[in-house]
N, C-alpha and C. Protein backbone atom coordinates (compact mmCIF):
# COMPACT_ATOMS: atom_id res chain seq x y z
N UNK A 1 -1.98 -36.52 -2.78
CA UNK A 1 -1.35 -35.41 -3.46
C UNK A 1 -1.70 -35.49 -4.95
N UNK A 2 -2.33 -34.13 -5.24
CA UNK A 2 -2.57 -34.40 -6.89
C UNK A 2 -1.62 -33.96 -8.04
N UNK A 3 -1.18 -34.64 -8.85
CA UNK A 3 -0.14 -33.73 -9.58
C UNK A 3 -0.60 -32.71 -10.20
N UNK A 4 0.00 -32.04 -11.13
CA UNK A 4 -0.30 -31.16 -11.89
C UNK A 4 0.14 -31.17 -12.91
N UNK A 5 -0.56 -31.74 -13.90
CA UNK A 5 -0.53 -32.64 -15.17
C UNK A 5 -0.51 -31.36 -16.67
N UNK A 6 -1.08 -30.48 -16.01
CA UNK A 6 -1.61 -29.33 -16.85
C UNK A 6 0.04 -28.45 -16.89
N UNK A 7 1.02 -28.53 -16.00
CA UNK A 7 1.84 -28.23 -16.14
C UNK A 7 2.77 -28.96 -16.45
N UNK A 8 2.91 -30.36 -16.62
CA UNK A 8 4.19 -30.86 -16.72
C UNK A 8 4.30 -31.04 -17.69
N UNK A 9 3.14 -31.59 -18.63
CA UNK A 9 2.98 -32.47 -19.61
C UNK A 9 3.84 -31.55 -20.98
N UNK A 10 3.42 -29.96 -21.11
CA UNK A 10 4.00 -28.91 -22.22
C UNK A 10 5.63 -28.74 -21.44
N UNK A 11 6.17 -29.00 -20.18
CA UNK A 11 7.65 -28.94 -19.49
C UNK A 11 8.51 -30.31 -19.95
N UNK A 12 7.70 -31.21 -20.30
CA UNK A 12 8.12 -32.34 -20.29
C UNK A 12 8.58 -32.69 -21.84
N UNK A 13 7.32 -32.45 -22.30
CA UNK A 13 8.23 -32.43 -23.94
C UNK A 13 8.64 -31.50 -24.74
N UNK A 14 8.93 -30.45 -24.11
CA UNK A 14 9.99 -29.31 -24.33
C UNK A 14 11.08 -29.38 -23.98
N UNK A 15 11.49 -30.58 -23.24
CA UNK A 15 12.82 -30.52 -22.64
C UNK A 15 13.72 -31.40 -23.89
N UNK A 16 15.28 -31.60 -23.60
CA UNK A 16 16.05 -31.93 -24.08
C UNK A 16 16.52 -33.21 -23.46
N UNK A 17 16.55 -33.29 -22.55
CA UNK A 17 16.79 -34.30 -21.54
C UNK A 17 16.57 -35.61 -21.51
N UNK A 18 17.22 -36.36 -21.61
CA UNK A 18 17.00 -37.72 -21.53
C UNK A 18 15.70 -38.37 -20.11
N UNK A 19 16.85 -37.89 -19.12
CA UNK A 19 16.07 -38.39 -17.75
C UNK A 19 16.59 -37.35 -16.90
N UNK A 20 15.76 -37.58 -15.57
CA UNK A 20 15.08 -36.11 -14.82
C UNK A 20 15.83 -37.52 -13.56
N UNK A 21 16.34 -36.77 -12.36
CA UNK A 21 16.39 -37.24 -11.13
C UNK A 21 14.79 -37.22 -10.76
N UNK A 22 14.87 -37.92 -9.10
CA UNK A 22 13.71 -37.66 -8.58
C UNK A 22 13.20 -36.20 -8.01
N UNK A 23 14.31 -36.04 -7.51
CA UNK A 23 14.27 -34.38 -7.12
C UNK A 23 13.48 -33.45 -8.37
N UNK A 24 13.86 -33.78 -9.28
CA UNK A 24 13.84 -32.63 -10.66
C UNK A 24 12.15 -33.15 -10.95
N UNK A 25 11.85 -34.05 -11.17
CA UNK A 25 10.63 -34.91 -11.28
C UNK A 25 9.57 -34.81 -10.17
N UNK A 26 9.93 -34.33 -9.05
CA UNK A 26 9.21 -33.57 -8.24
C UNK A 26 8.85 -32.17 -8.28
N UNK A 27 9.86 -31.65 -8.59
CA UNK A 27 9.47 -30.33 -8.96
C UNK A 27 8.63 -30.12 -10.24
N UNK A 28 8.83 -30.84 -11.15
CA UNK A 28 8.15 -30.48 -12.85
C UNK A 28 6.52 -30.74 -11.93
N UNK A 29 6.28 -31.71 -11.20
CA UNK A 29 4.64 -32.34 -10.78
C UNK A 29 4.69 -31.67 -9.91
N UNK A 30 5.36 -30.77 -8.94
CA UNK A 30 4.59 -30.09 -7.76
C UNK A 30 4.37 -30.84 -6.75
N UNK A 31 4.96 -32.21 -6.50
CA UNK A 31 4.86 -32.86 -5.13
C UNK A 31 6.12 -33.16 -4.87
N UNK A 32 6.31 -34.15 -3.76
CA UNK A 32 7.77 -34.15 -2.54
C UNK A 32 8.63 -35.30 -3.49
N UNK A 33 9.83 -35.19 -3.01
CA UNK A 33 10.33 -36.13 -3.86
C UNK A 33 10.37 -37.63 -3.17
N UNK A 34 10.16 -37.53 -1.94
CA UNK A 34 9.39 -38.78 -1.15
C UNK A 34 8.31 -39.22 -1.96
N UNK A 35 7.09 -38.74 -2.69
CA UNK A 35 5.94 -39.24 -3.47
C UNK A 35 5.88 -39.55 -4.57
N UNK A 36 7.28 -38.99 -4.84
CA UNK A 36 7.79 -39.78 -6.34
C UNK A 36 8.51 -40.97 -6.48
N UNK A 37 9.08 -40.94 -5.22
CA UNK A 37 10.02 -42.64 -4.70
C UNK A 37 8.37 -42.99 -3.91
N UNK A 38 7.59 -42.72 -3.46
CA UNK A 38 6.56 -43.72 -3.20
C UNK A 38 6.34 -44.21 -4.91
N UNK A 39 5.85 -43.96 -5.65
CA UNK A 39 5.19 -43.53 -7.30
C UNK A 39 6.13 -45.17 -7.71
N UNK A 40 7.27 -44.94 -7.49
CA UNK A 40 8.61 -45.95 -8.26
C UNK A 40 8.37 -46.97 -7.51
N UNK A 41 8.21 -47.10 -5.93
CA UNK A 41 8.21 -48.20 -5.16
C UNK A 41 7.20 -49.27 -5.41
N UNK A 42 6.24 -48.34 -5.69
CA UNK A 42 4.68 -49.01 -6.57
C UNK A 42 4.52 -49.48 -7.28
N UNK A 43 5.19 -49.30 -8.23
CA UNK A 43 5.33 -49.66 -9.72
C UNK A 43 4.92 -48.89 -10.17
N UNK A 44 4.03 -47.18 -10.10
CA UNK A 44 3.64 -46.77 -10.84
C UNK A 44 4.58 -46.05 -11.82
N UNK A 45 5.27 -45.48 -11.51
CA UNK A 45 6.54 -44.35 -12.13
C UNK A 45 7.72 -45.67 -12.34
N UNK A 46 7.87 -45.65 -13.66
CA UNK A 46 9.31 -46.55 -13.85
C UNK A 46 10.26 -45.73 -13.56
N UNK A 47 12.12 -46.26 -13.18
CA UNK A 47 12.71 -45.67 -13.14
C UNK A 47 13.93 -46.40 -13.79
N UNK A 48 15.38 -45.91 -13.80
CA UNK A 48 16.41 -47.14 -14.39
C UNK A 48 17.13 -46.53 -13.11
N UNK A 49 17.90 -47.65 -12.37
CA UNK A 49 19.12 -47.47 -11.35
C UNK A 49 20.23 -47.53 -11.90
N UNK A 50 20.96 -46.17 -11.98
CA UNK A 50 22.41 -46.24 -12.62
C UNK A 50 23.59 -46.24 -11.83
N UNK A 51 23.50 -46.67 -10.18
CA UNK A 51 24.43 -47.26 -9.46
C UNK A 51 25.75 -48.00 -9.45
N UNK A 52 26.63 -47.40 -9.41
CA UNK A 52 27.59 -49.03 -9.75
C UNK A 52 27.35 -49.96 -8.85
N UNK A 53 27.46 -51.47 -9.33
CA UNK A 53 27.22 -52.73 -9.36
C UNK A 53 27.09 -52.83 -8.08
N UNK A 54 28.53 -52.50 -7.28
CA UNK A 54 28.44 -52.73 -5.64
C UNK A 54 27.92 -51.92 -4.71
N UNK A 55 27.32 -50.93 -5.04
CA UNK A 55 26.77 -49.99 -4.44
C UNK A 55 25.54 -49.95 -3.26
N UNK A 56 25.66 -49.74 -2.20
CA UNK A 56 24.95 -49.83 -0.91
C UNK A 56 23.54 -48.59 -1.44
N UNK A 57 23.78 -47.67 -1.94
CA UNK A 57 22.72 -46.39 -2.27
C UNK A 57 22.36 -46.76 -3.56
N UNK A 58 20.93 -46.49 -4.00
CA UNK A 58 20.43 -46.14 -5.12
C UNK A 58 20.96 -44.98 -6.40
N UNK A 59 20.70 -45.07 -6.89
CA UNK A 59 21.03 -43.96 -7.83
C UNK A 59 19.81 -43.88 -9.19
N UNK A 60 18.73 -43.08 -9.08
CA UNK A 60 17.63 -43.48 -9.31
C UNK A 60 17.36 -42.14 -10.35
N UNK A 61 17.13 -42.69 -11.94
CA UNK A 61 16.86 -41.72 -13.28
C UNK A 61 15.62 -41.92 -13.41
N UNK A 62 14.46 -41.05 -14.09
CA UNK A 62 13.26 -41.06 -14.61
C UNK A 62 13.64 -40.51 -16.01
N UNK A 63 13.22 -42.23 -16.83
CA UNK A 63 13.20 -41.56 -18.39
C UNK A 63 11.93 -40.29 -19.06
N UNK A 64 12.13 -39.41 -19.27
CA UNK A 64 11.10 -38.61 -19.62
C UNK A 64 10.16 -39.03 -20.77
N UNK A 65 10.49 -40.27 -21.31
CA UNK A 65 9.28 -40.97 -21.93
C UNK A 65 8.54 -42.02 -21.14
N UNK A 66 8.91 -42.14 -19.84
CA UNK A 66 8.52 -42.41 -19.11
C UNK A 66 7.11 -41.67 -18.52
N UNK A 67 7.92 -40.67 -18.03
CA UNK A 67 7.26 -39.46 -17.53
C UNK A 67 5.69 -39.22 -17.93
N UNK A 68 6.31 -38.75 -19.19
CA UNK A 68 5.33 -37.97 -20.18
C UNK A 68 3.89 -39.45 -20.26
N UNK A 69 4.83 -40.44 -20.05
CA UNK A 69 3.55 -41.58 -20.56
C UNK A 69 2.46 -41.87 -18.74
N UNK A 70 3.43 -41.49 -17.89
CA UNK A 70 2.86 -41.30 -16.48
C UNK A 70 1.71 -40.28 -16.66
N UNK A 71 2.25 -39.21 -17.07
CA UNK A 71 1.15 -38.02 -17.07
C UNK A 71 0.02 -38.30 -17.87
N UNK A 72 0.11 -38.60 -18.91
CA UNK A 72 -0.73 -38.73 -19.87
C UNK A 72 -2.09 -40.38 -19.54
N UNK A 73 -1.57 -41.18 -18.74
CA UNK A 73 -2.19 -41.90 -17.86
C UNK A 73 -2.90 -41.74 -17.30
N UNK A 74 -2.20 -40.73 -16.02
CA UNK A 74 -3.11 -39.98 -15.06
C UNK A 74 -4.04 -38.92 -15.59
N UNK A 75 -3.16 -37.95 -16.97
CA UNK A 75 -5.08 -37.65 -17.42
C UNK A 75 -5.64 -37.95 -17.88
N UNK A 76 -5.29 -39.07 -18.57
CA UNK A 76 -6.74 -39.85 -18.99
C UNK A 76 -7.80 -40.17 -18.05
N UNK A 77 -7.15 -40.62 -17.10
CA UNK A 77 -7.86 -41.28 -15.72
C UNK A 77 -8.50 -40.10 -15.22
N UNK A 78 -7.97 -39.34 -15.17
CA UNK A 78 -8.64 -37.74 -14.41
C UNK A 78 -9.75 -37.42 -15.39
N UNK A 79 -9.88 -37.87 -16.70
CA UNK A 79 -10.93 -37.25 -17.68
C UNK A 79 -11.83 -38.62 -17.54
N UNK A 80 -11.46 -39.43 -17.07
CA UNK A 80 -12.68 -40.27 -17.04
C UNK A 80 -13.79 -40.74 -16.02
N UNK A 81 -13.14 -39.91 -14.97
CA UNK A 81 -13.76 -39.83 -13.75
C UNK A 81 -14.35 -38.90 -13.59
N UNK A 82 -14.04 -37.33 -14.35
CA UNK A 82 -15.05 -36.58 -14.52
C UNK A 82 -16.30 -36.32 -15.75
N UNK A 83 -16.64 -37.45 -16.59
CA UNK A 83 -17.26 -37.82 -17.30
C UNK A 83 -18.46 -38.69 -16.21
């Protein structure tokens, strides 16, 4: 799945927002929010878990300087492969 870097990147630092769920972070990139919890499981996409302590479920934030530094990764990488 390829993101769409060309769109997030001007959504991303226009926002106000601290941090984006995964859901919301799927939508700004145009893929499932399953491929964004693949992305976190990887290590590629950091995330912070704001769960309380005893908690059986996740509770899973994407800092948007996060984000923005994800995207900007991947196009670099995308511009260097088409070079």
């Amino acid at each position: 799945m390829i993101l769409d870097l060309a769109k997030a990147l001007p959504e991303l630092r226009g926002t106000t927002r601290a941090v984006l769920t995964p859901k919301e972070t799927a939508k700004v990139f145009s893929v499932t929010p399953a491929h964004i919890g693949n992305l976190i499981e990887e290590g590629e996409l950091g995330a912070l878990d704001i769960a309380k302590p005893k908690s059986r479920r996740r509770c899973l934030r994407i800092p948007i300087k996060e984000l923005i530094r994800f995207a900007e990764e991947r196009s670099s990488l995308a511009e260097s492969v088409k070079k």
